[in-house]
C-alpha atoms as a PDB file:
ATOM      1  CA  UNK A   1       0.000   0.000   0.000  1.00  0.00           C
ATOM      2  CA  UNK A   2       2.839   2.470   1.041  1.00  0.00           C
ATOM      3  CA  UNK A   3       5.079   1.290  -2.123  1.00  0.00           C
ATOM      4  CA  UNK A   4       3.292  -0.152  -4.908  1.00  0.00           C
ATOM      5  CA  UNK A   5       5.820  -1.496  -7.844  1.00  0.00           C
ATOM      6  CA  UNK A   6       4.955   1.349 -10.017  1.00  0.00           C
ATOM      7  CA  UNK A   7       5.042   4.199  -7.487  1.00  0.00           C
ATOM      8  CA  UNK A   8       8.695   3.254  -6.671  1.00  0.00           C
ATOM      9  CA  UNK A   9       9.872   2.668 -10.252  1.00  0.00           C
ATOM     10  CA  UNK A  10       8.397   6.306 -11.145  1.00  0.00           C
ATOM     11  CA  UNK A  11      10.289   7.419  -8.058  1.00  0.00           C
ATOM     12  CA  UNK A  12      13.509   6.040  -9.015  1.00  0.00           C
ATOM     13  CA  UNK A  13      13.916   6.502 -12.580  1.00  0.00           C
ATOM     14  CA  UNK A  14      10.822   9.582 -14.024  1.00  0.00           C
ATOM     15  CA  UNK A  15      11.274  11.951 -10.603  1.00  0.00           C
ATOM     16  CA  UNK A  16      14.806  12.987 -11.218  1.00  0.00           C
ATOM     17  CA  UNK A  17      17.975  12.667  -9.656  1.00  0.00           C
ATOM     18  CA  UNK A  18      18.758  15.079  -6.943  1.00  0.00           C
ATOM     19  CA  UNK A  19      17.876  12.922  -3.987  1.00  0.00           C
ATOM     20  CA  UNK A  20      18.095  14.662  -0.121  1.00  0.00           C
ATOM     21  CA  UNK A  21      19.121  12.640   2.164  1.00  0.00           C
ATOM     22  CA  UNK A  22      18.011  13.185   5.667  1.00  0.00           C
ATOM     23  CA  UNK A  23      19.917  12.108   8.594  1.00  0.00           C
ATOM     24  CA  UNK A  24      23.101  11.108   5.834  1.00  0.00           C
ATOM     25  CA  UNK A  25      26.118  11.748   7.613  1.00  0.00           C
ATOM     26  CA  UNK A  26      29.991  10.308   7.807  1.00  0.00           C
ATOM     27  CA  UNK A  27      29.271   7.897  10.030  1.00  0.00           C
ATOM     28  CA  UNK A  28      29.855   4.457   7.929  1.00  0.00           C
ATOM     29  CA  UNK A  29      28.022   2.485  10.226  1.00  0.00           C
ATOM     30  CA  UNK A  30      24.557   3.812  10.119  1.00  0.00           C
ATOM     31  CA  UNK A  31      22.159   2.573   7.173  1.00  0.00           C
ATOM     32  CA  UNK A  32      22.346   6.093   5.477  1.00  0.00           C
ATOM     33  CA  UNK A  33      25.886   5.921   4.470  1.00  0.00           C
ATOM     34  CA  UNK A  34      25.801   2.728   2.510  1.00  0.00           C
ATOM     35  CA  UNK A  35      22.048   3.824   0.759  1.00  0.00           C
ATOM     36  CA  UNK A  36      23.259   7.206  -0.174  1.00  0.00           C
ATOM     37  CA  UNK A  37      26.477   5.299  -1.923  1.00  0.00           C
ATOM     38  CA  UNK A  38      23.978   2.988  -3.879  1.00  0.00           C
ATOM     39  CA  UNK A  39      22.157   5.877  -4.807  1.00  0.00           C
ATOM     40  CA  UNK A  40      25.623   7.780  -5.803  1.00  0.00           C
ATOM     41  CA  UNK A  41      26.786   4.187  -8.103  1.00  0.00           C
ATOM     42  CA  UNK A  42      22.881   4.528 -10.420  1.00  0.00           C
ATOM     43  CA  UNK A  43      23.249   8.112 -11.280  1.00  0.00           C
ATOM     44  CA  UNK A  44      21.666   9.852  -8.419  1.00  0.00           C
ATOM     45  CA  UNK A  45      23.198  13.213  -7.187  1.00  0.00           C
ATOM     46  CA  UNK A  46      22.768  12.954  -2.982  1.00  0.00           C
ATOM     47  CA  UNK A  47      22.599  16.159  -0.907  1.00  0.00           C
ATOM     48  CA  UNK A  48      23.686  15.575   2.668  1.00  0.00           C
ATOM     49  CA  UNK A  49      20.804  16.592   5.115  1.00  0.00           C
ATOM     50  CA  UNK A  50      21.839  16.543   8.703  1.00  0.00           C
ATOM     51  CA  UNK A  51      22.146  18.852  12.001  1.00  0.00           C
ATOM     52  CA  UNK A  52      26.218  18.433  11.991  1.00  0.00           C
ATOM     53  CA  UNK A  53      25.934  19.319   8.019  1.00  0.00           C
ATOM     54  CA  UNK A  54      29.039  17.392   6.924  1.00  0.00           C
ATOM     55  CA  UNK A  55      30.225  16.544   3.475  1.00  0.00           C
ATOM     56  CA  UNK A  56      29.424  12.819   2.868  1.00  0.00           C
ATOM     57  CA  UNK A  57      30.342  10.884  -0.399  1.00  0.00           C
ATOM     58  CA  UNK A  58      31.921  14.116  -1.438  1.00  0.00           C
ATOM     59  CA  UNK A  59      28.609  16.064  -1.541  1.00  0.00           C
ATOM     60  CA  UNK A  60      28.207  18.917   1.317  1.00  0.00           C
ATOM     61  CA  UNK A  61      25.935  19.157   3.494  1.00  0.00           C
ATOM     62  CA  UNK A  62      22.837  21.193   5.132  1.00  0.00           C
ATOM     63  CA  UNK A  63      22.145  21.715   8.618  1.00  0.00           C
ATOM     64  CA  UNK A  64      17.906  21.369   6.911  1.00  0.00           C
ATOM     65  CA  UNK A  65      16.131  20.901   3.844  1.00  0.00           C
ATOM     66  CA  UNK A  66      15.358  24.103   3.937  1.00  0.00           C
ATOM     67  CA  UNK A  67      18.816  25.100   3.749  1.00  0.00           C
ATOM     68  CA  UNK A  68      19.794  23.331   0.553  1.00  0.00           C
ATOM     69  CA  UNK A  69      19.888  26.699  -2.047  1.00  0.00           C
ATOM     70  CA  UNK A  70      18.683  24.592  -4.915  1.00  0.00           C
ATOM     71  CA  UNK A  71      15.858  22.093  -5.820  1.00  0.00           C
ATOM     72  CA  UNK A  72      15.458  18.583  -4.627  1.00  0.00           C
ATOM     73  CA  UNK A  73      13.867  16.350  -6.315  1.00  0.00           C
ATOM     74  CA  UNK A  74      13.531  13.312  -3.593  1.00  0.00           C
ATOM     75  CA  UNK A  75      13.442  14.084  -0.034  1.00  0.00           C
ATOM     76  CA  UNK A  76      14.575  10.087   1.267  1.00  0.00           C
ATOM     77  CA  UNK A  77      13.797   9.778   4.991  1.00  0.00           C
ATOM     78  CA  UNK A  78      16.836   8.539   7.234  1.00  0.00           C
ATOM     79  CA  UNK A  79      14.953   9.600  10.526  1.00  0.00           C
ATOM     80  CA  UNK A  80      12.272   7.460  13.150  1.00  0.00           C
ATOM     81  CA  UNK A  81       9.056   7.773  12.286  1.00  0.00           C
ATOM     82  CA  UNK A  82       8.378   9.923  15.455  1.00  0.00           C
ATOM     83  CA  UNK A  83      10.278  12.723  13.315  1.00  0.00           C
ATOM     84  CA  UNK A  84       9.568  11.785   9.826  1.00  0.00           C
ATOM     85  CA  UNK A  85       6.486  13.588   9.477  1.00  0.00           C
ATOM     86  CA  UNK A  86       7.500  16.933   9.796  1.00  0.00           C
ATOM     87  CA  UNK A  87      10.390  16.014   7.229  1.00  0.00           C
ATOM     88  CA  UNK A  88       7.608  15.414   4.739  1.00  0.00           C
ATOM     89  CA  UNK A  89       6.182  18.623   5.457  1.00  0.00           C
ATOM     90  CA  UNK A  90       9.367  20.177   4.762  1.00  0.00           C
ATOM     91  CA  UNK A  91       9.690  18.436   1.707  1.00  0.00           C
ATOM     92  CA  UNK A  92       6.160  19.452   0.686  1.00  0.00           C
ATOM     93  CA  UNK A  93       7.451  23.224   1.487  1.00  0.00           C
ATOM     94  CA  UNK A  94      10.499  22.637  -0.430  1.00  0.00           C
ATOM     95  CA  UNK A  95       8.552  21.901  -3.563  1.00  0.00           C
ATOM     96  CA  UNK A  96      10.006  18.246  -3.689  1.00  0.00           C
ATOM     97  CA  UNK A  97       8.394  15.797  -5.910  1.00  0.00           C
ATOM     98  CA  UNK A  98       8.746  12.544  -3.957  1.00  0.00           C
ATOM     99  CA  UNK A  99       9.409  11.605  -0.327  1.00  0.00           C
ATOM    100  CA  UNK A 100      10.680   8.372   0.606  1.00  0.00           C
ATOM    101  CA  UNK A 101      10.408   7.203   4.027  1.00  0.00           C
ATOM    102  CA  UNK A 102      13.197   4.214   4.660  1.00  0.00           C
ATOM    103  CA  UNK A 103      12.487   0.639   6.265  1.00  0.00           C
ATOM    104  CA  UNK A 104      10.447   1.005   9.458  1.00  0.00           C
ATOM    105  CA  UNK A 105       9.926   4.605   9.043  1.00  0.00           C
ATOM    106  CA  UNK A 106       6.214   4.995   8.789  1.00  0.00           C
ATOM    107  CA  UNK A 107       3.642   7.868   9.881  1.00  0.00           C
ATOM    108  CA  UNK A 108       0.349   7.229   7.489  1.00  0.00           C
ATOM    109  CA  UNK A 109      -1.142  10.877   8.685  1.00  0.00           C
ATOM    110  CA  UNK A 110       2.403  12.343   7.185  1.00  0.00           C
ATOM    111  CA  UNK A 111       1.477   9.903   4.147  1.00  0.00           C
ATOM    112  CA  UNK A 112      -1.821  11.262   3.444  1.00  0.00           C
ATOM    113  CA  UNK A 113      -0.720  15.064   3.466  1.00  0.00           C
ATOM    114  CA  UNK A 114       2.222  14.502   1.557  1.00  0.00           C
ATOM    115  CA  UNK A 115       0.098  12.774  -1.100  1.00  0.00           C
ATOM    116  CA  UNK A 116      -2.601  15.443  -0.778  1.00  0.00           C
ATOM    117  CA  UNK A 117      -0.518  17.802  -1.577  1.00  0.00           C
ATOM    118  CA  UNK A 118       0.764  15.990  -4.988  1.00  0.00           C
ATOM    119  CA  UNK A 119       3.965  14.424  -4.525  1.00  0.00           C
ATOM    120  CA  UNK A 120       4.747  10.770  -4.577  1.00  0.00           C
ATOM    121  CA  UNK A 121       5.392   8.337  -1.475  1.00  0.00           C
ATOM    122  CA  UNK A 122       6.710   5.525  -0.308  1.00  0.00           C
ATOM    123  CA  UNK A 123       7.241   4.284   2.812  1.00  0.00           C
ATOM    124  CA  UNK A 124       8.944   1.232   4.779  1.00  0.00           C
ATOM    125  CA  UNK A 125      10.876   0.435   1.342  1.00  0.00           C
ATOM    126  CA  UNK A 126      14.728   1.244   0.672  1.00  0.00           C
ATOM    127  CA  UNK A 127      15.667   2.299  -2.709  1.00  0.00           C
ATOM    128  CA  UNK A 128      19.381   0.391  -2.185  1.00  0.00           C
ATOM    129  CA  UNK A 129      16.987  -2.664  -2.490  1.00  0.00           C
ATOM    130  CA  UNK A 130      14.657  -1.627  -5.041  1.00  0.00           C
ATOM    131  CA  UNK A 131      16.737   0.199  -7.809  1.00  0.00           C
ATOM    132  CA  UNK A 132      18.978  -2.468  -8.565  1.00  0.00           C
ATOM    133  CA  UNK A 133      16.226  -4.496  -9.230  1.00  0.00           C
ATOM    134  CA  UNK A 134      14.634  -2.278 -11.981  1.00  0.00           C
ATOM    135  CA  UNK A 135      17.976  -2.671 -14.381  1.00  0.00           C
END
C-alpha cells in the first residue's frame, strides 16, 4: 500500500535525480551511508541533510532541507518515524516531488498530506533494495 511497484519505479527513474538525504552523515556504520552510496553508483546526485551538516560521499551538506539553495527532487527519509512527518512537510514546502520514508519509518497521517498535496510516497521500502532491481 505504502510502495506499490509502479510508485517506486516512477520514483527512481521519471522523478529525477537530486535525492536529499536526511539524517546522511559520515558515520559508515549507520544505514544512510551505505544507501546514499547505492544511490551515488545509479546516477543519483545525494545532498547531505543533517544537524552536523558534513560533506558525505563528497557532496556537502545542510544543517535542513530548507537550507539546501537549490531544488530537490527526492526528499529520502533517514529519521524514526516519530520525526519523519514533519520532514515530509518540509519536503512538501520545499517543492520536492517525492518523499521516501526508509524501512520502518512509517507515519500514514504524514502519508496522506504529503500525497494530498501531490507528490509521490513511499514508505517502509529502501531504494538500495529496489533500484537495482529495476535494471
Amino acid at each position: 500500500m505504502y510502495g506499490d511497484e509502479a510508485t517506486i519505479r516512477r520514483i527512481l527513474t521519471g522523478m529525477g535525480d537530486t535525492w536529499a538525504v536526511v539524517g546522511l552523515s559520515s558515520n559508515q556504520h549507520r544505514a544512510a551511508y551505505g544507501v546514499a552510496r547505492v544511490l551515488q553508483r545509479f546516477g543519483k546526485r545525494i545532498v547531505p541533510v543533517h544537524p552536523k551538516a558534513e560533506t558525505v560521499h563528497g557532496e556537502r551538506g545542510y544543517a535542513s532541507l530548507a537550507d539546501v539553495p537549490f531544488d530537490v527532487d527526492v526528499v529520502d527519509v533517514f529519521v524514526n518515524s516519530e520525526l519523519a512527518g514533519p520532514v515530509a512537510d518540509e519536503a512538501v514546502a520545499k517543492g520536492a516531488r517525492a518523499v521516501w520514508f526508509q524501512l520502518g519509518v512509517v507515519d500514514e497521517a504524514a502519508y496522506a498530506r504529503t500525497r494530498a498535496a501531490g507528490l509521490e510516497m513511499v514508505m517502509d521500502r529502501c531504494p538500495a533494495i529496489e533500484i537495482p532491481l529495476l535494471r
